[in-house]
C-alpha atoms as a PDB file:
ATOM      1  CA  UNK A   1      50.411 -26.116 -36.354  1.00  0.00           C
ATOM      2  CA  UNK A   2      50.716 -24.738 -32.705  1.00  0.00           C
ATOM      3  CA  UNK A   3      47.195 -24.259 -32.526  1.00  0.00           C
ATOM      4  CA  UNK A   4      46.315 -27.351 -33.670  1.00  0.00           C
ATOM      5  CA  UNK A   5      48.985 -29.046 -31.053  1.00  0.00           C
ATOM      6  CA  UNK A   6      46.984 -26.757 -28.198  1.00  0.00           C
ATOM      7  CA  UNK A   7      44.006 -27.890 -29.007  1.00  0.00           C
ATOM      8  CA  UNK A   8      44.826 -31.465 -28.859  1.00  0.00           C
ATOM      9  CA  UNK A   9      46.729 -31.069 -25.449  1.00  0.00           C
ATOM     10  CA  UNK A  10      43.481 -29.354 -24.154  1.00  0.00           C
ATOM     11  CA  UNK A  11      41.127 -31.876 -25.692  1.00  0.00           C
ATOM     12  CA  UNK A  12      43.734 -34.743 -24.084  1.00  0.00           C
ATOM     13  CA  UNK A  13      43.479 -32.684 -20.618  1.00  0.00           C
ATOM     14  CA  UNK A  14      39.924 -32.636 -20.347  1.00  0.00           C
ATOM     15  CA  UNK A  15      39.188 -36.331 -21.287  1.00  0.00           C
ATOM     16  CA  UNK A  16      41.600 -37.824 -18.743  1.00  0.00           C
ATOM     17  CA  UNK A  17      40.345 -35.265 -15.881  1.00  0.00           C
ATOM     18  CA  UNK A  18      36.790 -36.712 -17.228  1.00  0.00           C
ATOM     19  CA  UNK A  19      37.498 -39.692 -17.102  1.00  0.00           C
ATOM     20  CA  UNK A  20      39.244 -39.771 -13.687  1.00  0.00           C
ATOM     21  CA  UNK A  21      36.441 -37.599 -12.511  1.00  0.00           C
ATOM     22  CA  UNK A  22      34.246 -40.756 -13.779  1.00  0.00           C
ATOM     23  CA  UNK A  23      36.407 -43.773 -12.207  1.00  0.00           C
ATOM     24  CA  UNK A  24      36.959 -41.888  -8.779  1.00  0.00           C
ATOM     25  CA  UNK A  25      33.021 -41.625  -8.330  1.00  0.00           C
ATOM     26  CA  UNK A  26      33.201 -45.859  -8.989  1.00  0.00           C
ATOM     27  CA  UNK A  27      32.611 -48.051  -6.411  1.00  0.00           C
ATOM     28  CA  UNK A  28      34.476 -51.092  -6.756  1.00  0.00           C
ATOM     29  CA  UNK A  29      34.243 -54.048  -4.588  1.00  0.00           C
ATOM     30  CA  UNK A  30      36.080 -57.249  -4.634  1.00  0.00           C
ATOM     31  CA  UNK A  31      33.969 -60.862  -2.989  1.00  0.00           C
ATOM     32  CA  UNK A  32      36.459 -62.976  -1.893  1.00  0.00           C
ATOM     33  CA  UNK A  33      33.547 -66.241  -1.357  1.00  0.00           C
ATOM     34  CA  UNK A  34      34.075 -69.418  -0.262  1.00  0.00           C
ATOM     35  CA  UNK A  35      31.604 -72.302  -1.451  1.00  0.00           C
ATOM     36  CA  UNK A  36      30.868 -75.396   0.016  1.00  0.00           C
ATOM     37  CA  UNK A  37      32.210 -77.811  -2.801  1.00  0.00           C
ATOM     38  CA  UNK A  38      28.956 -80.206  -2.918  1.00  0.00           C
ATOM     39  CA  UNK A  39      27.412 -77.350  -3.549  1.00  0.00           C
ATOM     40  CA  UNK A  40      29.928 -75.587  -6.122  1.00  0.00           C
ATOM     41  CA  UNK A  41      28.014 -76.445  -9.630  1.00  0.00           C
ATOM     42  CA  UNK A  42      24.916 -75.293  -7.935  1.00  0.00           C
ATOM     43  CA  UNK A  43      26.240 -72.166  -6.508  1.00  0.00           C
ATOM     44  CA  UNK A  44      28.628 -71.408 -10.027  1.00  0.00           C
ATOM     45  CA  UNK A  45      24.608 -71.433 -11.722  1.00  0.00           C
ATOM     46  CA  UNK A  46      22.810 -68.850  -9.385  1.00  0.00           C
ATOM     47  CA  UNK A  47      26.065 -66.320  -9.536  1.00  0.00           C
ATOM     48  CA  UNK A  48      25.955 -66.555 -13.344  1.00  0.00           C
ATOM     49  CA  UNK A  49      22.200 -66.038 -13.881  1.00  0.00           C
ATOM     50  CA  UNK A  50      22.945 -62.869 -11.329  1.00  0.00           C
ATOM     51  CA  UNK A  51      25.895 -61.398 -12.962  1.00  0.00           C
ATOM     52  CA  UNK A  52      23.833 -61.150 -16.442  1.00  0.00           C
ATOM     53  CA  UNK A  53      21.249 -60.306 -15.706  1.00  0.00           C
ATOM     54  CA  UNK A  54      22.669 -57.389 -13.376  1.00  0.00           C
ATOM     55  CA  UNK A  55      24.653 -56.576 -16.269  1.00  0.00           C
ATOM     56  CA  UNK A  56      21.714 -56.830 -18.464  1.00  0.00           C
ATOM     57  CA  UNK A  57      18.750 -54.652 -16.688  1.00  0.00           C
ATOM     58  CA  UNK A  58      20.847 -52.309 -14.255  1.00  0.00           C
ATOM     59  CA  UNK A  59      22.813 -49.204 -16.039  1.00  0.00           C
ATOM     60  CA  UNK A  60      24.367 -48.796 -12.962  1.00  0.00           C
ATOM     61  CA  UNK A  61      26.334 -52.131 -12.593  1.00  0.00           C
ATOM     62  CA  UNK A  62      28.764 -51.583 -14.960  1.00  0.00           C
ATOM     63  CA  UNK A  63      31.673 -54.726 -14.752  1.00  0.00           C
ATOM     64  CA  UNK A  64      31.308 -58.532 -13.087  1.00  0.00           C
ATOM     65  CA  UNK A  65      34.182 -61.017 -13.514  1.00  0.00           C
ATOM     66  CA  UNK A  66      33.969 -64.171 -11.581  1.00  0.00           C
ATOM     67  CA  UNK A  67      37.437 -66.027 -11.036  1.00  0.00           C
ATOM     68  CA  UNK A  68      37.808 -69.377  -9.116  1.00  0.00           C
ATOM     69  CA  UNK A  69      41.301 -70.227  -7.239  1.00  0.00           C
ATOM     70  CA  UNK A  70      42.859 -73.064 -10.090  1.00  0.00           C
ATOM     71  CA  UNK A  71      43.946 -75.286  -6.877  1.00  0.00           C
ATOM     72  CA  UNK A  72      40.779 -74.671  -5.130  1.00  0.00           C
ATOM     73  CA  UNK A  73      37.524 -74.012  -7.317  1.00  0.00           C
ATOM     74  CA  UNK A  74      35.561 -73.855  -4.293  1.00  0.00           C
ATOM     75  CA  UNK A  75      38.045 -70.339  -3.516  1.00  0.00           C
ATOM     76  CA  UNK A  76      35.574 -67.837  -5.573  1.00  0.00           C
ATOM     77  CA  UNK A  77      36.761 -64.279  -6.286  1.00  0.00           C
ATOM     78  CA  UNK A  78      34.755 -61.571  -7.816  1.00  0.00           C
ATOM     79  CA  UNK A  79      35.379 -58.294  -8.926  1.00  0.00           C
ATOM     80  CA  UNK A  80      32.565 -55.754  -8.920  1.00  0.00           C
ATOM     81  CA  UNK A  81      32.099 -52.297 -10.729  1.00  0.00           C
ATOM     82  CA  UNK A  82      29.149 -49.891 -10.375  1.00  0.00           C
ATOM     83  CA  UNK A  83      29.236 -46.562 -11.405  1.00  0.00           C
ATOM     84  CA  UNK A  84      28.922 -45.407  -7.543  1.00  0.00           C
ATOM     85  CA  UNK A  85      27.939 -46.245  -4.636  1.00  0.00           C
ATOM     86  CA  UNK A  86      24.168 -45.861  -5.168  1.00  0.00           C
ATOM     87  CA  UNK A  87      23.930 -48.213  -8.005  1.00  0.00           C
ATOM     88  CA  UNK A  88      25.066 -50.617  -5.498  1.00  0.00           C
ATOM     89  CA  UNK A  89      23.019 -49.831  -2.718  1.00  0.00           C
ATOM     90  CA  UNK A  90      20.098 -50.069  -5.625  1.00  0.00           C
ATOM     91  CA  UNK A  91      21.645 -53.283  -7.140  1.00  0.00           C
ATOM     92  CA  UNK A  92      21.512 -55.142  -3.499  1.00  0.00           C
ATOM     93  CA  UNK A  93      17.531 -54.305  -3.284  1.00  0.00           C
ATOM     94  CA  UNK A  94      16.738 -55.867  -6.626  1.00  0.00           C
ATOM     95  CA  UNK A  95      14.585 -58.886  -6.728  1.00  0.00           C
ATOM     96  CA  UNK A  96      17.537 -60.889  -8.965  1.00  0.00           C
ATOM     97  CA  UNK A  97      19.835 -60.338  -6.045  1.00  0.00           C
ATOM     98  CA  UNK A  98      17.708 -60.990  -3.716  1.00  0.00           C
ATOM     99  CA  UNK A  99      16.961 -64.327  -5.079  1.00  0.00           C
ATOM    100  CA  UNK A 100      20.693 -65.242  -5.493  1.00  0.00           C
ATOM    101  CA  UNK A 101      21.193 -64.349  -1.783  1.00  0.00           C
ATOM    102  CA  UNK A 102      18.147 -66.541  -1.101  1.00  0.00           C
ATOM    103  CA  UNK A 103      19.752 -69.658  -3.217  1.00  0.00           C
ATOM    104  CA  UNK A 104      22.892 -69.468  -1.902  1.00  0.00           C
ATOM    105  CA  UNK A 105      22.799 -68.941   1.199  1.00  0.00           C
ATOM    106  CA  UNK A 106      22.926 -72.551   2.455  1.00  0.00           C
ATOM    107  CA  UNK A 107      25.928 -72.732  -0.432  1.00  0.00           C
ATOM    108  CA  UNK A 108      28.455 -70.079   1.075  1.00  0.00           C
ATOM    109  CA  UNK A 109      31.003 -70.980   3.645  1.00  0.00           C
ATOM    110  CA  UNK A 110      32.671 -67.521   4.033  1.00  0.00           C
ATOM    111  CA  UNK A 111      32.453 -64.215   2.449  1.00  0.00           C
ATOM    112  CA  UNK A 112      34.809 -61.315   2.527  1.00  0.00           C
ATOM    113  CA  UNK A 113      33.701 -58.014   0.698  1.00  0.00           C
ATOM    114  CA  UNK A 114      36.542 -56.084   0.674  1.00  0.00           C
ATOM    115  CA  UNK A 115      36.534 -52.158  -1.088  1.00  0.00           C
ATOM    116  CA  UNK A 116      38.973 -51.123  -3.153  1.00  0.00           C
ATOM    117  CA  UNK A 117      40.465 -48.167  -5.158  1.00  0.00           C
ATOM    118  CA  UNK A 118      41.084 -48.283  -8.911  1.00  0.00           C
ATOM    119  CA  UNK A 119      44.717 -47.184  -9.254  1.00  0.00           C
ATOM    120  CA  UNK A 120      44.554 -48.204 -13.482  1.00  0.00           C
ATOM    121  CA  UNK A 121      43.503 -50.142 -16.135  1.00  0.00           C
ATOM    122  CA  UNK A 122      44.521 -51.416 -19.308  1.00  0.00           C
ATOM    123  CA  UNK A 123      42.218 -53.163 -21.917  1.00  0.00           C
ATOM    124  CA  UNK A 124      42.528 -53.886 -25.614  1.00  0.00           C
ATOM    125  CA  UNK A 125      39.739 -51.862 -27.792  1.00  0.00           C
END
């Protein structure tokens, strides 16, 4: 029975220090966008049809979640993943991105990219 409870405290050691070896390599980014609202329904299609199909076609772009203010829709905030920073600095040169940059460019007021550190996470299976 010790053994057994060894082994499972090793196993549980190594997948945590893999996994944290994993997430600290991660390069996650929060947008904090503001869209002109004329152009909001517009601007809501383009960053959808990017997100998927980022999501879709690049192994390296591993989590998008787009969240808009509930007072202010036109108050966009999303939260990027990649699985480091070269699958972003690939992701940016695609030709999907480069068309959403092209489509919205007219549709953005501001734009705030702002870097940030994973400190946890919690998720149902």
């Amino acid at each position: 029975m010790k053994t057994v409870i060894t082994i499972l405290a090793v196993c549980t050691l190594f997948l945590n220090l893999n996994a944290s070896a994993q997430t600290s390599k991660q390069m996650v980014r929060l947008a904090k966008i503001t869209v002109y609202p004329a152009q909001l329904a517009s601007y809501n299609a383009a960053l959808k049809k990017q997100m998927t199909t980022a999501v879709a076609t690049e192994p390296g772009v591993l989590t998008y979640y787009a969240v808009a203010d509930k007072t202010d829709a036109s108050h966009i905030t999303i939260l990027e993943i990649y699985a480091d920073e070269a699958a972003y600095k690939k992701h940016i040169e695609t030709p999907h991105f480069k068309e959403y940059k092209a489509t919205v460019q007219n549709m953005v007021k501001s734009l705030e990219l702002v870097d940030v550190d994973l400190i946890a996470a919690a998720k149902k299976p």
